[in-house]
N, C-alpha and C. Protein backbone atom coordinates (compact mmCIF):
# COMPACT_ATOMS: atom_id res chain seq x y z
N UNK A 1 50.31 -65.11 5.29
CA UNK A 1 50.50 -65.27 3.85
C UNK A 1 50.60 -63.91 3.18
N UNK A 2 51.71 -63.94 2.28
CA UNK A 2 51.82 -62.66 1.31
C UNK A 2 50.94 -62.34 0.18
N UNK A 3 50.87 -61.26 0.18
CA UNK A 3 49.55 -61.16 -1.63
C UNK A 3 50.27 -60.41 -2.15
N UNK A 4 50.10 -60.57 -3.18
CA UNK A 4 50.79 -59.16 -4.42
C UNK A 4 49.98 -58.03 -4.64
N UNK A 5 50.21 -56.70 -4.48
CA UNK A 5 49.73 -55.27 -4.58
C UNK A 5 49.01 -55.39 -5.50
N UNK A 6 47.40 -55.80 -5.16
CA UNK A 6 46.45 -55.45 -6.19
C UNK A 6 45.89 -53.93 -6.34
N UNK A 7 45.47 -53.79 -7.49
CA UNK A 7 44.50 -52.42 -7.58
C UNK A 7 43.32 -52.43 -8.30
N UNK A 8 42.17 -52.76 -8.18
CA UNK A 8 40.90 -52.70 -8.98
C UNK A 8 40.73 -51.48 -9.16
N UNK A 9 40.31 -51.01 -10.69
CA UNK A 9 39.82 -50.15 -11.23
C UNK A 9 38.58 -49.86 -11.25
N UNK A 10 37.82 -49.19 -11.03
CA UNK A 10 35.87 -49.64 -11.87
C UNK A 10 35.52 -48.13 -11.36
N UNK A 11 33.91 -48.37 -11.57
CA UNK A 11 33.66 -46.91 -11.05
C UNK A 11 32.92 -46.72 -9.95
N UNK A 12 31.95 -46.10 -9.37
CA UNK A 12 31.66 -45.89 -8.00
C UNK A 12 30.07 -46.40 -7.95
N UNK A 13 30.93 -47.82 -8.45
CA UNK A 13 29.32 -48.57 -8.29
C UNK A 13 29.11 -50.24 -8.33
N UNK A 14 28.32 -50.36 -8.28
CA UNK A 14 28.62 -52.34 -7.66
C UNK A 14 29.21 -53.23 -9.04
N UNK A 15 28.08 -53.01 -10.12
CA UNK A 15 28.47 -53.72 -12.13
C UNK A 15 29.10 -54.92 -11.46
N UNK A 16 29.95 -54.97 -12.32
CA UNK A 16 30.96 -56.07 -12.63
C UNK A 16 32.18 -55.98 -11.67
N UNK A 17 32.10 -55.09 -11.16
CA UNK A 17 33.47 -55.10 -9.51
C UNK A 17 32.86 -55.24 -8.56
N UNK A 18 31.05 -55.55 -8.26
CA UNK A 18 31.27 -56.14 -7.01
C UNK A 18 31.23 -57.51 -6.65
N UNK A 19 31.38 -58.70 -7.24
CA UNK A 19 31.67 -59.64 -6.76
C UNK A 19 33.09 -59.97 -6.47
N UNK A 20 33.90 -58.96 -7.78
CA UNK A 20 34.92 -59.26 -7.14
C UNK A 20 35.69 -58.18 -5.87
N UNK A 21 34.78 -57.35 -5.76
CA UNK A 21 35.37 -56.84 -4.11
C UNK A 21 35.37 -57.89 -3.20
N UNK A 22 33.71 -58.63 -3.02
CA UNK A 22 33.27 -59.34 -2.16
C UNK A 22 33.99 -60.08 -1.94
N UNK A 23 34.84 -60.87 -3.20
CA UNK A 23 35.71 -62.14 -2.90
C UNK A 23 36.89 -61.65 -2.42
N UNK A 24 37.53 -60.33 -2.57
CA UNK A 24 38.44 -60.00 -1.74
C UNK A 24 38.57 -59.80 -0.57
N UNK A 25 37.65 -58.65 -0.12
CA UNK A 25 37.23 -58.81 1.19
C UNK A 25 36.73 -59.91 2.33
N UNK A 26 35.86 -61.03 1.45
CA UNK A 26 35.87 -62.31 2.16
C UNK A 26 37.18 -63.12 2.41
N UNK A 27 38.02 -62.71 1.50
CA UNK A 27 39.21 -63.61 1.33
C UNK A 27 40.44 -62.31 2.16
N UNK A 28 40.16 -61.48 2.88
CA UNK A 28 41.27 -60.74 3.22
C UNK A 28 42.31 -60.10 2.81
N UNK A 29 41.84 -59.90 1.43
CA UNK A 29 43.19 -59.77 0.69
C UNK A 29 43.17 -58.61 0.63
N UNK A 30 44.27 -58.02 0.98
CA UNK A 30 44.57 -56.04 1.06
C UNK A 30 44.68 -56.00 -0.55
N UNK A 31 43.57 -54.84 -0.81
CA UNK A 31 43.83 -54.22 -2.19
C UNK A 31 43.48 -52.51 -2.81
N UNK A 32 43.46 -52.09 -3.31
CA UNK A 32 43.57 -50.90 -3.52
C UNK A 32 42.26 -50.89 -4.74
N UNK A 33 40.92 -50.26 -3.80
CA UNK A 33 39.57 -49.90 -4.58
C UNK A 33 39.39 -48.89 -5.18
N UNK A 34 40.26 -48.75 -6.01
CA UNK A 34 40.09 -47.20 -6.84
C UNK A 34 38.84 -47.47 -7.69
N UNK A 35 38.00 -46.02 -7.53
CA UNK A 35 36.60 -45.88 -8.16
C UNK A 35 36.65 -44.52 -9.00
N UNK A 36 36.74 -44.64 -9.99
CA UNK A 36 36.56 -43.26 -10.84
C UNK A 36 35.87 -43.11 -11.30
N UNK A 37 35.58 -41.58 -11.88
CA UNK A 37 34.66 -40.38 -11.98
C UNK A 37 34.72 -41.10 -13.66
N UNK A 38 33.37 -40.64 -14.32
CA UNK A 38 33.22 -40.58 -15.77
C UNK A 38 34.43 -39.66 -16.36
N UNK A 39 34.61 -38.55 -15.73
CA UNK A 39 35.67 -37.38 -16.10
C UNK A 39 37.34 -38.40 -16.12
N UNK A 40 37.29 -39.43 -14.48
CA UNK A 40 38.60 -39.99 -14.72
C UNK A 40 38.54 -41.26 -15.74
N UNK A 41 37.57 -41.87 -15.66
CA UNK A 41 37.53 -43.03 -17.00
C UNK A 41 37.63 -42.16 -17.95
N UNK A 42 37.23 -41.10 -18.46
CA UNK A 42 37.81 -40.55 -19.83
C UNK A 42 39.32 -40.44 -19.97
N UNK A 43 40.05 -40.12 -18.70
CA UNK A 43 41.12 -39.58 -18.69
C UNK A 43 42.30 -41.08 -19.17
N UNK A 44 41.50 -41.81 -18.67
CA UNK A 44 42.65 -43.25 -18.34
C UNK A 44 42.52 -43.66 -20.05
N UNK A 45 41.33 -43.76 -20.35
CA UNK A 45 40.87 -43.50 -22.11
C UNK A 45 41.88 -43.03 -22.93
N UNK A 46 41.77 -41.85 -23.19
CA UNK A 46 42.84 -41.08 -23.51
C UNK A 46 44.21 -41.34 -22.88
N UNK A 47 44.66 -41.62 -22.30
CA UNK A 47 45.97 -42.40 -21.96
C UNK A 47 46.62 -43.70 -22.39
N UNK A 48 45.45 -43.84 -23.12
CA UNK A 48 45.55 -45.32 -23.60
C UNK A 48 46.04 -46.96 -22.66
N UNK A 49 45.20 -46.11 -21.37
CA UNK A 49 45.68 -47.33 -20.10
C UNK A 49 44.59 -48.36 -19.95
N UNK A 50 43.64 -48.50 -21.03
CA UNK A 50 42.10 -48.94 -21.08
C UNK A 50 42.16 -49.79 -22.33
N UNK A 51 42.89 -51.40 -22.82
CA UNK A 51 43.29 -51.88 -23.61
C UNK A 51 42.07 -52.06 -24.51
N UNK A 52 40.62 -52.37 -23.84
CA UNK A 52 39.87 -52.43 -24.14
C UNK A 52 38.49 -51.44 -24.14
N UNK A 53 39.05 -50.43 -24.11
CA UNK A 53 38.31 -49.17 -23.47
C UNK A 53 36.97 -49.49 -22.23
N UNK A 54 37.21 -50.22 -21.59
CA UNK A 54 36.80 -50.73 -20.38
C UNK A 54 37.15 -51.22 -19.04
N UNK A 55 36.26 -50.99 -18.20
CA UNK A 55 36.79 -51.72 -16.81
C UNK A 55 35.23 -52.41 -16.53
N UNK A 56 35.96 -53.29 -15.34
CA UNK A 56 37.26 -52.81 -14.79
C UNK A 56 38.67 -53.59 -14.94
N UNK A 57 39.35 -52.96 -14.57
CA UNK A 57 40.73 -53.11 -14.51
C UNK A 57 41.71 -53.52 -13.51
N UNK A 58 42.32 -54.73 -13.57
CA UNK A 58 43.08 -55.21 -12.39
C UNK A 58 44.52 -54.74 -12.52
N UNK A 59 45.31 -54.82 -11.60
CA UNK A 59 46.52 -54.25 -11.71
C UNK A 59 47.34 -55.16 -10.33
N UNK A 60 48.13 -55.66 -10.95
CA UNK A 60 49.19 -56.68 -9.97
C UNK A 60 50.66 -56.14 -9.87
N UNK A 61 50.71 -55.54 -8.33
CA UNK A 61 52.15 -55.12 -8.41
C UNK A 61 52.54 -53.73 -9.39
N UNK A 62 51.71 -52.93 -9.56
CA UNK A 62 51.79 -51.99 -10.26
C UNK A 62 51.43 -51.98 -11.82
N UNK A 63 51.42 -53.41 -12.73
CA UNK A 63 51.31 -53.50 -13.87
C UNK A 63 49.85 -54.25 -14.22
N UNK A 64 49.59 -53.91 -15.15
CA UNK A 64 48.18 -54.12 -15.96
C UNK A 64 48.49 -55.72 -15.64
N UNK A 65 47.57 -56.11 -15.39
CA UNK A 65 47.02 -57.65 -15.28
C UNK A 65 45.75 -57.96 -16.52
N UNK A 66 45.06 -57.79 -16.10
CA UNK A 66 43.24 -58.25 -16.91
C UNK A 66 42.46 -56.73 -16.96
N UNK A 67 41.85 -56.58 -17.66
CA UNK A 67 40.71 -56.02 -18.31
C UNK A 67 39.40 -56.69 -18.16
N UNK A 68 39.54 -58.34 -18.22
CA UNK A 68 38.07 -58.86 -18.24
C UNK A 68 37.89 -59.71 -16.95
N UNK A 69 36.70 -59.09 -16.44
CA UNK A 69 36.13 -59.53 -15.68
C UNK A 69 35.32 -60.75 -14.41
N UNK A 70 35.72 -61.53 -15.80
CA UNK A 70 35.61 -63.44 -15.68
C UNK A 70 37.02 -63.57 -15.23
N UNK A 71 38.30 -63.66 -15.96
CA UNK A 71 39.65 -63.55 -15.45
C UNK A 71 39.75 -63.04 -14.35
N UNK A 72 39.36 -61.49 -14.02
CA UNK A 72 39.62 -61.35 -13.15
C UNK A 72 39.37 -61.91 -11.60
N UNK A 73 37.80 -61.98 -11.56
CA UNK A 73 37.53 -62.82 -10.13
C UNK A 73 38.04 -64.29 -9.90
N UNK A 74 38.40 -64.86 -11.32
CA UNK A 74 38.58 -66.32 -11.13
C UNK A 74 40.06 -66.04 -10.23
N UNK A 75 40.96 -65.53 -10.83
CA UNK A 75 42.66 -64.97 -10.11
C UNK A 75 42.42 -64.27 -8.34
N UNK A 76 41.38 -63.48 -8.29
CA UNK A 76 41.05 -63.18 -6.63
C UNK A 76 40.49 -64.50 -6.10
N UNK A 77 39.76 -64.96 -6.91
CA UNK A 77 38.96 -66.19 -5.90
C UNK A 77 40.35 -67.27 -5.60
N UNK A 78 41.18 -67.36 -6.26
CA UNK A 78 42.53 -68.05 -6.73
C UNK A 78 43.13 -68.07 -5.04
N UNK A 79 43.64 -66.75 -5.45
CA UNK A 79 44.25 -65.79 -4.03
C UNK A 79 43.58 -66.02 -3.14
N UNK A 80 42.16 -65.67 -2.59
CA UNK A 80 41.38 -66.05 -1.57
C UNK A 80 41.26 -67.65 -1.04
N UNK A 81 41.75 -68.50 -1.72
CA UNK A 81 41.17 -70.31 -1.69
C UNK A 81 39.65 -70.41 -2.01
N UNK A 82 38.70 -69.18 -2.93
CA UNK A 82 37.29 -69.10 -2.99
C UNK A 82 37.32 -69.94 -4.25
N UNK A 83 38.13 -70.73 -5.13
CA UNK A 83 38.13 -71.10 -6.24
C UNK A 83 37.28 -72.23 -5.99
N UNK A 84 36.68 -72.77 -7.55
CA UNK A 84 36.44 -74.42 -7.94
C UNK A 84 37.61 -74.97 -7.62
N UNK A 85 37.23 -76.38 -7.33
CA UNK A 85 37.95 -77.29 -7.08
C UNK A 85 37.37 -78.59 -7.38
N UNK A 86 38.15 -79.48 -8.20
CA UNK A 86 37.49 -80.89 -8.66
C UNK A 86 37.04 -80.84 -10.11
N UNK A 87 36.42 -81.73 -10.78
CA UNK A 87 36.07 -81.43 -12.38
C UNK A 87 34.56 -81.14 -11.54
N UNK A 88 33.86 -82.08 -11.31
CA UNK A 88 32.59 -81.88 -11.19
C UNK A 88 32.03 -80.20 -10.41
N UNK A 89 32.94 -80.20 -9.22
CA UNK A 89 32.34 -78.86 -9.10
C UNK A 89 32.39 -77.68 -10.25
N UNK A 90 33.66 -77.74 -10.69
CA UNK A 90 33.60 -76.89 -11.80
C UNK A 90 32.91 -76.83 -13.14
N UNK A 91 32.92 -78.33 -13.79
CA UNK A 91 30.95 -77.78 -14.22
C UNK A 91 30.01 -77.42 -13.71
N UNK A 92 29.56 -77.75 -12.54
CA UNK A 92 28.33 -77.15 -11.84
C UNK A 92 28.72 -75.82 -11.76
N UNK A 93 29.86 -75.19 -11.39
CA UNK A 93 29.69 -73.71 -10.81
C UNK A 93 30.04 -73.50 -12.33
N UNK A 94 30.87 -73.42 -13.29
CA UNK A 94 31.00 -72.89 -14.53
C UNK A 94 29.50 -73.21 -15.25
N UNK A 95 28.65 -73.97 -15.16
CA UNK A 95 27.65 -73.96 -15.77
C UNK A 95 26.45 -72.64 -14.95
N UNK A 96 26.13 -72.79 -13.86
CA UNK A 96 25.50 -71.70 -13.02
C UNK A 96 26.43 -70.37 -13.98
N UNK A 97 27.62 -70.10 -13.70
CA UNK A 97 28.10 -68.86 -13.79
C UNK A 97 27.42 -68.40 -15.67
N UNK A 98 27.57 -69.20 -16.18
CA UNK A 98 27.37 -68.96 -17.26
C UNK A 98 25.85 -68.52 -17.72
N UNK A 99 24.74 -69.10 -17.02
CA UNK A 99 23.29 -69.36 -16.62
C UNK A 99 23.34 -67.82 -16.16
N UNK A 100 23.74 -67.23 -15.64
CA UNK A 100 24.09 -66.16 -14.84
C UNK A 100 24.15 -64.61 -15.68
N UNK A 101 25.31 -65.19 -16.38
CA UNK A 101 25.40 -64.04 -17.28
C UNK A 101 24.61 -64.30 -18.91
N UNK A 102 23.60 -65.35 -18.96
CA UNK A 102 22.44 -64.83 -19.86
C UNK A 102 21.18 -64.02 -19.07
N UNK A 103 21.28 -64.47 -18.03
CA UNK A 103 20.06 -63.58 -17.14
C UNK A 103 20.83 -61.82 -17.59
N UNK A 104 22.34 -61.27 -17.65
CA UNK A 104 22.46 -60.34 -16.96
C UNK A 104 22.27 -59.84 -18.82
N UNK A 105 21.89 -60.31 -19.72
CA UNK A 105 21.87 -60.38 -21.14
C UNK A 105 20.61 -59.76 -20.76
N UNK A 106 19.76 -60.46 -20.78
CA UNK A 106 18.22 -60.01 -20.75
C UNK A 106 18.30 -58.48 -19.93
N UNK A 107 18.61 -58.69 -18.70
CA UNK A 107 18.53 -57.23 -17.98
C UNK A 107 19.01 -56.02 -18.52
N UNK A 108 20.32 -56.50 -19.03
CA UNK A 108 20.78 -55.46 -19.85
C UNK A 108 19.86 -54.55 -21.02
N UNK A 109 19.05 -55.37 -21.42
CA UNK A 109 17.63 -55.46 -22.84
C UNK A 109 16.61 -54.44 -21.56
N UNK A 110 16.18 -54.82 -20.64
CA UNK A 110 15.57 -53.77 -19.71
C UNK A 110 15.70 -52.62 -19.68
N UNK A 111 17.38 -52.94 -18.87
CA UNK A 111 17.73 -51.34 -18.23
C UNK A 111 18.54 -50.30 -19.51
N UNK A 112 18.13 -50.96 -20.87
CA UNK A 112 18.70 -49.64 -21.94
C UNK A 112 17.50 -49.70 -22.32
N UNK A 113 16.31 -49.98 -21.77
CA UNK A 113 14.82 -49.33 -22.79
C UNK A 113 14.60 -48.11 -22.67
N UNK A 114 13.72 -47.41 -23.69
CA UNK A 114 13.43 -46.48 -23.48
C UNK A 114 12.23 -46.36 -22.69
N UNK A 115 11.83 -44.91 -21.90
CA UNK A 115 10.90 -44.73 -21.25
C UNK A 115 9.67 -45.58 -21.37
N UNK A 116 9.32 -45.78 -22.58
CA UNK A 116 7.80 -46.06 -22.77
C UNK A 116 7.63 -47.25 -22.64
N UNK A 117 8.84 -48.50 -23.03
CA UNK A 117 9.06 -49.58 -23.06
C UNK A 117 9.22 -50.17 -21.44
N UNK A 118 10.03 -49.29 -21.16
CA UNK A 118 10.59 -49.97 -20.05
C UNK A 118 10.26 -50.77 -18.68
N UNK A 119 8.92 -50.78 -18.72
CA UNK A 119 8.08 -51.28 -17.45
C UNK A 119 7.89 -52.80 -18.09
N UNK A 120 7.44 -52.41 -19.58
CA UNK A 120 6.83 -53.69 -19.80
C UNK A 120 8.29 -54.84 -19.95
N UNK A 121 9.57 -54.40 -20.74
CA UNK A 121 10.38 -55.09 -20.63
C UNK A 121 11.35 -55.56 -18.85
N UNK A 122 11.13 -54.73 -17.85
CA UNK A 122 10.87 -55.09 -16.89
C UNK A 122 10.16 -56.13 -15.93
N UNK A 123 8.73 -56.08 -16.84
CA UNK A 123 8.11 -57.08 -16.15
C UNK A 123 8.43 -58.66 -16.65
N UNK A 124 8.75 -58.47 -17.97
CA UNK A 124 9.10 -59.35 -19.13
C UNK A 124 10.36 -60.30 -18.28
N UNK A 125 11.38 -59.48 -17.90
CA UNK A 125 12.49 -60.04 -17.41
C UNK A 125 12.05 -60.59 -16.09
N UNK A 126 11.13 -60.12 -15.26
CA UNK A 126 10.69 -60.68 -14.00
C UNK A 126 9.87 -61.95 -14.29
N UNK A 127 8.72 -61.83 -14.80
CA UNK A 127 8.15 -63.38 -14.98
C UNK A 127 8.09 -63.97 -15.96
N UNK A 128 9.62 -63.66 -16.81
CA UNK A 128 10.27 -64.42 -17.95
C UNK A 128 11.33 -65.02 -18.14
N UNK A 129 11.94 -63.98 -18.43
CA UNK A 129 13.71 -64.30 -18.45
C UNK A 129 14.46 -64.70 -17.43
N UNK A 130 14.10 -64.12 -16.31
CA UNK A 130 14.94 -64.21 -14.85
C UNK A 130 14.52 -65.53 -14.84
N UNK A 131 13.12 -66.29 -14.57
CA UNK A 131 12.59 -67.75 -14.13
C UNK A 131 13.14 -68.60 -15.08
N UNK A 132 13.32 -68.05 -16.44
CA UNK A 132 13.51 -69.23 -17.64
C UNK A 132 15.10 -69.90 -16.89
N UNK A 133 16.50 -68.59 -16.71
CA UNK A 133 17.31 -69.58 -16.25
C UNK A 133 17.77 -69.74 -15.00
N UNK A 134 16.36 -69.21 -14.09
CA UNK A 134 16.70 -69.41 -12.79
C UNK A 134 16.41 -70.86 -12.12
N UNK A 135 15.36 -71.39 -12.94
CA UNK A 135 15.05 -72.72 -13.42
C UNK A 135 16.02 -73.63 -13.46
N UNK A 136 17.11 -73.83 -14.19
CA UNK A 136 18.31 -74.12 -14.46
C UNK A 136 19.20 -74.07 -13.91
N UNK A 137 19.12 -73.46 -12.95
CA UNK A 137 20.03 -72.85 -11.82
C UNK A 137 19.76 -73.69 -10.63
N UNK A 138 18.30 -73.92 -10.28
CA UNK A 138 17.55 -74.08 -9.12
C UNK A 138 17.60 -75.79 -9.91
N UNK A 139 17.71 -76.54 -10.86
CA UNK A 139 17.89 -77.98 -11.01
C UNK A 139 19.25 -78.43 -10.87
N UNK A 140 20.24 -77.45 -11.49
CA UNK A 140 21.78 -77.96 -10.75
C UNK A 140 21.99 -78.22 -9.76
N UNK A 141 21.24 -77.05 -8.57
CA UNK A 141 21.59 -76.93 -7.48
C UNK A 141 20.88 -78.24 -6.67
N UNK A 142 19.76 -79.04 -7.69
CA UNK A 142 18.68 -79.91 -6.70
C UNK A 142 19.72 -81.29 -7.01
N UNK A 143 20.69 -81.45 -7.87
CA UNK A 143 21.61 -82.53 -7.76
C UNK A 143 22.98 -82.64 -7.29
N UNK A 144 23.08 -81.48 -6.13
CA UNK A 144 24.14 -81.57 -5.45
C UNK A 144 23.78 -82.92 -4.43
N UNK A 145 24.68 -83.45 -3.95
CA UNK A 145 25.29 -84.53 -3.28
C UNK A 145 25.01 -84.18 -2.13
N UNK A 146 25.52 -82.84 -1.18
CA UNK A 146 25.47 -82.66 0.33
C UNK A 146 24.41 -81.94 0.67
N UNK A 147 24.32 -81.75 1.73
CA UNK A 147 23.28 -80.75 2.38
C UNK A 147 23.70 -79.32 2.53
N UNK A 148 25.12 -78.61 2.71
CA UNK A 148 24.53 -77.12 2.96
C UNK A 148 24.39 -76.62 1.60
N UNK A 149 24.31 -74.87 2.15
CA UNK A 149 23.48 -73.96 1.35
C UNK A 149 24.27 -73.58 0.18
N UNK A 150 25.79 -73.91 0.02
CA UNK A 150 26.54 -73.69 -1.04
C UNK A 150 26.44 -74.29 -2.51
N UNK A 151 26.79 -73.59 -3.74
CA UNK A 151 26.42 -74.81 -5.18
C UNK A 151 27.44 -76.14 -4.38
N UNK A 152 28.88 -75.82 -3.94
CA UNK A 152 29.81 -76.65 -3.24
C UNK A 152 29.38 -77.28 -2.29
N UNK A 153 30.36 -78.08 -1.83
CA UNK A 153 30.21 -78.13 -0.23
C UNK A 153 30.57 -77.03 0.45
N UNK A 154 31.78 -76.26 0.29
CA UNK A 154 32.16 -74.82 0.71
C UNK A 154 31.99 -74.05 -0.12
N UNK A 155 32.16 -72.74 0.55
CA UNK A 155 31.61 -71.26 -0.41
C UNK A 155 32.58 -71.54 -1.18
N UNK A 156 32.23 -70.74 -2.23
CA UNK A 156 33.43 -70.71 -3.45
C UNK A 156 32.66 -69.07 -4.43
N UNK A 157 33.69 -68.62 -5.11
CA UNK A 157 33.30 -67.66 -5.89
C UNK A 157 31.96 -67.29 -6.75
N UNK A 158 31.35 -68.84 -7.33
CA UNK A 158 29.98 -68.77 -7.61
C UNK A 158 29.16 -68.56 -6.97
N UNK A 159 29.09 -68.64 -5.17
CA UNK A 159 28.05 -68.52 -4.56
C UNK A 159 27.89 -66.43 -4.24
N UNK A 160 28.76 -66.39 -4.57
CA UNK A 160 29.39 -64.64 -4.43
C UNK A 160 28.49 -64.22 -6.02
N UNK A 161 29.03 -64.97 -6.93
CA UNK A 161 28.50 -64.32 -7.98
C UNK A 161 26.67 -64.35 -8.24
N UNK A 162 26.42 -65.77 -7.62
CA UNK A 162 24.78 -65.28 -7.48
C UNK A 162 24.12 -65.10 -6.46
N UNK A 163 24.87 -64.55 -5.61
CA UNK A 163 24.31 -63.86 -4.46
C UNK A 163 24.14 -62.20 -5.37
N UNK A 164 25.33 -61.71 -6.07
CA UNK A 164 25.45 -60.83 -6.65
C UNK A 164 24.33 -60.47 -8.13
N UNK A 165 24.34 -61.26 -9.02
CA UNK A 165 23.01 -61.16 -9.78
C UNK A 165 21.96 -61.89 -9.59
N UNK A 166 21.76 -62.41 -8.40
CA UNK A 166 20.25 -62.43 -7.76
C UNK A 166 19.34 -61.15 -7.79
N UNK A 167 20.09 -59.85 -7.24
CA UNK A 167 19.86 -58.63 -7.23
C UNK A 167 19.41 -58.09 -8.51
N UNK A 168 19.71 -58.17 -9.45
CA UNK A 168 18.64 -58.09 -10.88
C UNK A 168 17.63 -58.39 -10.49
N UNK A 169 17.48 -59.57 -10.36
CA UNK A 169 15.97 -60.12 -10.12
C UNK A 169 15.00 -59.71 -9.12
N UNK A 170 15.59 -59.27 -8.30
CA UNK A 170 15.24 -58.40 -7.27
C UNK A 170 15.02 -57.03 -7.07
N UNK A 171 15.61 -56.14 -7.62
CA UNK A 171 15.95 -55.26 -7.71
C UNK A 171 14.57 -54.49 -8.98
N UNK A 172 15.08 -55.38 -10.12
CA UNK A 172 13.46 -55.28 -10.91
C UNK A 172 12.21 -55.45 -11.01
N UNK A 173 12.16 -56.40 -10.14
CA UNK A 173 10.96 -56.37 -9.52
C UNK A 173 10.63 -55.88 -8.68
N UNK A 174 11.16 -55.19 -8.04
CA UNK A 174 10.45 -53.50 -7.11
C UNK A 174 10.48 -52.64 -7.85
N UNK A 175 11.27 -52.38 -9.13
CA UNK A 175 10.92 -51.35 -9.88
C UNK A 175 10.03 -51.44 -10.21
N UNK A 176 9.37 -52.73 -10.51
CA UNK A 176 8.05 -52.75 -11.59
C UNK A 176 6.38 -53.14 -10.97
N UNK A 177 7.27 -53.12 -9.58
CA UNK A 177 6.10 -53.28 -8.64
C UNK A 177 5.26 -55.13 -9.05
N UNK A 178 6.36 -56.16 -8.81
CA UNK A 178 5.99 -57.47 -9.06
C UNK A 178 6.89 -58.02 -7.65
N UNK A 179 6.19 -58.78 -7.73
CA UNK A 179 6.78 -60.52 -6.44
C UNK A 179 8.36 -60.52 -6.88
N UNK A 180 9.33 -60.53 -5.97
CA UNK A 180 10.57 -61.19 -6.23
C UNK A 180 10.65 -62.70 -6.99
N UNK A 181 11.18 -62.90 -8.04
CA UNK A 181 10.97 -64.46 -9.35
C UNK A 181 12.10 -65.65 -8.09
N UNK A 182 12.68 -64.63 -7.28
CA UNK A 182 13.70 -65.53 -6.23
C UNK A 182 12.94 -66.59 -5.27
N UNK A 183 11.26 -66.44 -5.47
CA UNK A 183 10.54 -66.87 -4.12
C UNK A 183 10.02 -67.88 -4.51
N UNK A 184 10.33 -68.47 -5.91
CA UNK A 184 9.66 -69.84 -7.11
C UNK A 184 11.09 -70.33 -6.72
N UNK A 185 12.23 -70.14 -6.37
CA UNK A 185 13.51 -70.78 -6.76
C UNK A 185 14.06 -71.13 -5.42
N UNK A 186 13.69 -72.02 -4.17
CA UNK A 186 14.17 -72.08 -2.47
C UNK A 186 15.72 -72.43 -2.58
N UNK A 187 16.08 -73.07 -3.60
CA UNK A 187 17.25 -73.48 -3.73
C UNK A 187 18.47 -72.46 -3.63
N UNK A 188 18.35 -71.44 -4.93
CA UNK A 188 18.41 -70.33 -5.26
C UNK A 188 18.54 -69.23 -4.08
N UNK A 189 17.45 -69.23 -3.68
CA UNK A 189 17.32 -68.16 -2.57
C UNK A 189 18.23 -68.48 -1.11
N UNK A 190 18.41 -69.78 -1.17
CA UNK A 190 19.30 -70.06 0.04
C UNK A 190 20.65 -69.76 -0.37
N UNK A 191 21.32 -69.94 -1.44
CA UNK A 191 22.51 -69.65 -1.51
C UNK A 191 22.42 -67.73 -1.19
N UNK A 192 21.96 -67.39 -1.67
CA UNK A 192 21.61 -65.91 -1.41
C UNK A 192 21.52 -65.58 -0.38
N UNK A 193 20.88 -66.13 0.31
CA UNK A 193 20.61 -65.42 1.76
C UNK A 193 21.79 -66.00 2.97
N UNK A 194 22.71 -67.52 2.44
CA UNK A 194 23.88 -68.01 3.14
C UNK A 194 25.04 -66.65 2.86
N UNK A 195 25.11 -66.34 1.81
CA UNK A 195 26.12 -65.40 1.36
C UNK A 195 26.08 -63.98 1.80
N UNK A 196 24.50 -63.83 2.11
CA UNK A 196 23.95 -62.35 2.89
C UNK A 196 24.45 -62.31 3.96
N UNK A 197 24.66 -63.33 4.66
CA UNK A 197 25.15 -63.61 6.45
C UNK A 197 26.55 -63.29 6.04
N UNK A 198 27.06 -63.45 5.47
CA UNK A 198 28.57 -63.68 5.92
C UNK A 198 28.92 -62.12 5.74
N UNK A 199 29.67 -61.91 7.44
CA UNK A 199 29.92 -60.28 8.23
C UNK A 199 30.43 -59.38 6.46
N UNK A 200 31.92 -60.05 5.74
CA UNK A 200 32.24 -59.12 5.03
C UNK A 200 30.91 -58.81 4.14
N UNK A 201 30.27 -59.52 3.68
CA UNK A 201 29.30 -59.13 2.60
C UNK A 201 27.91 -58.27 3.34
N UNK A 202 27.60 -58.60 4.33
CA UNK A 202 26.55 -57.86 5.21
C UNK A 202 27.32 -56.10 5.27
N UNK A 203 28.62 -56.30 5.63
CA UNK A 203 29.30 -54.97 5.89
C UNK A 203 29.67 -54.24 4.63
N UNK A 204 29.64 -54.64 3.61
CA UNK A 204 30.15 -54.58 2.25
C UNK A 204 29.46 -53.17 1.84
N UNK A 205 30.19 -51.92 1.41
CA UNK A 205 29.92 -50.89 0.99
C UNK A 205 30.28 -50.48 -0.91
């Protein structure tokens, strides 16, 4: 099968381009990982190649595609066959995804505190915010229909995306020296740790 000359933009770090590496790389799709310097995001800035003065940035076949982020992985997961499929799955995974990015709301409230704040809003997000909609997450997932570890029956792009901000939750709570909030949620944690196995994402740099 043919793909069209992608190019992801972002910078030299996981944010908001690494789920959608993951879904590329799970999905095989040859693409072009350009990671730039603060010095080259200024530059693309000033060029006015940054519609929204942000990335990252997709590029199909040489020309600007998307700027946002949601668009973008939904179009790789597209390409890959990692998409929803059906109405029902796609509320369940559009409802998770969404559940998802209020958790990454709160974190965000963390990781811009200032020094003095910042432990306690840390801990705040660990045995608060993270559980309030991980909760919600972990009851969708308890009215799926089948048995494996996917929100689906097969992987699909949501299980990429909270394999991917699971790591908040994780991640902050070793900063703050607390229990992972992932170890209240078995449901939760299995999709995480199904998505950890799989070679591209284990190998994933």
């Amino acid at each position: 099968m043919s793909f069209p000359e992608l190019e992801l933009i972002y910078f030299a770090a996981p944010g908001r381009a690494r789920p959608i590496r993951l879904v590329l790389e799970i999905g095989k799709i040859p693409f072009k990982d350009t990671r730039v310097t603060k010095e080259e995001f200024g530059a693309l800035l000033q060029a006015g190649e940054l519609p929204l003065q942000t990335v990252p940035i997709l590029k199909v076949d040489g020309k600007f595609a998307s700027s946002q982020s949601g668009a973008i992985i939904r179009f790789v997961a597209a390409l890959a066959g990692l998409q929803l499929t059906g109405a029902t799955a796609v509320v369940r995974g559009e409802d998770i995804v969404a559940t998802l990015e209020d958790i990454l709301g709160l974190w965000v409230k963390y990781f811009s505190s200032s020094e003095e704040e910042k432990e306690k809003n840390g801990i705040d997000f660990v045995e608060s915010g993270f559980p309030f909609y991980a909760k919600h997450i972990e009851s969708i997932l308890g009215n799926r229909q089948h048995e494996g570890p996917f929100v689906n029956e097969k992987l699909s792009w949501v299980d990429i995306y909270m394999y991917c901000f699971a790591e908040l939750g994780v991640d902050t709570a070793k900063a703050v020296n607390k229990e992972s909030p992932l170890l209240k949620f078995p449901r939760f944690a299995a999709v995480v740790k199904a998505v950890s196995e799989i070679p591209e994402v284990a190998a994933h740099q």
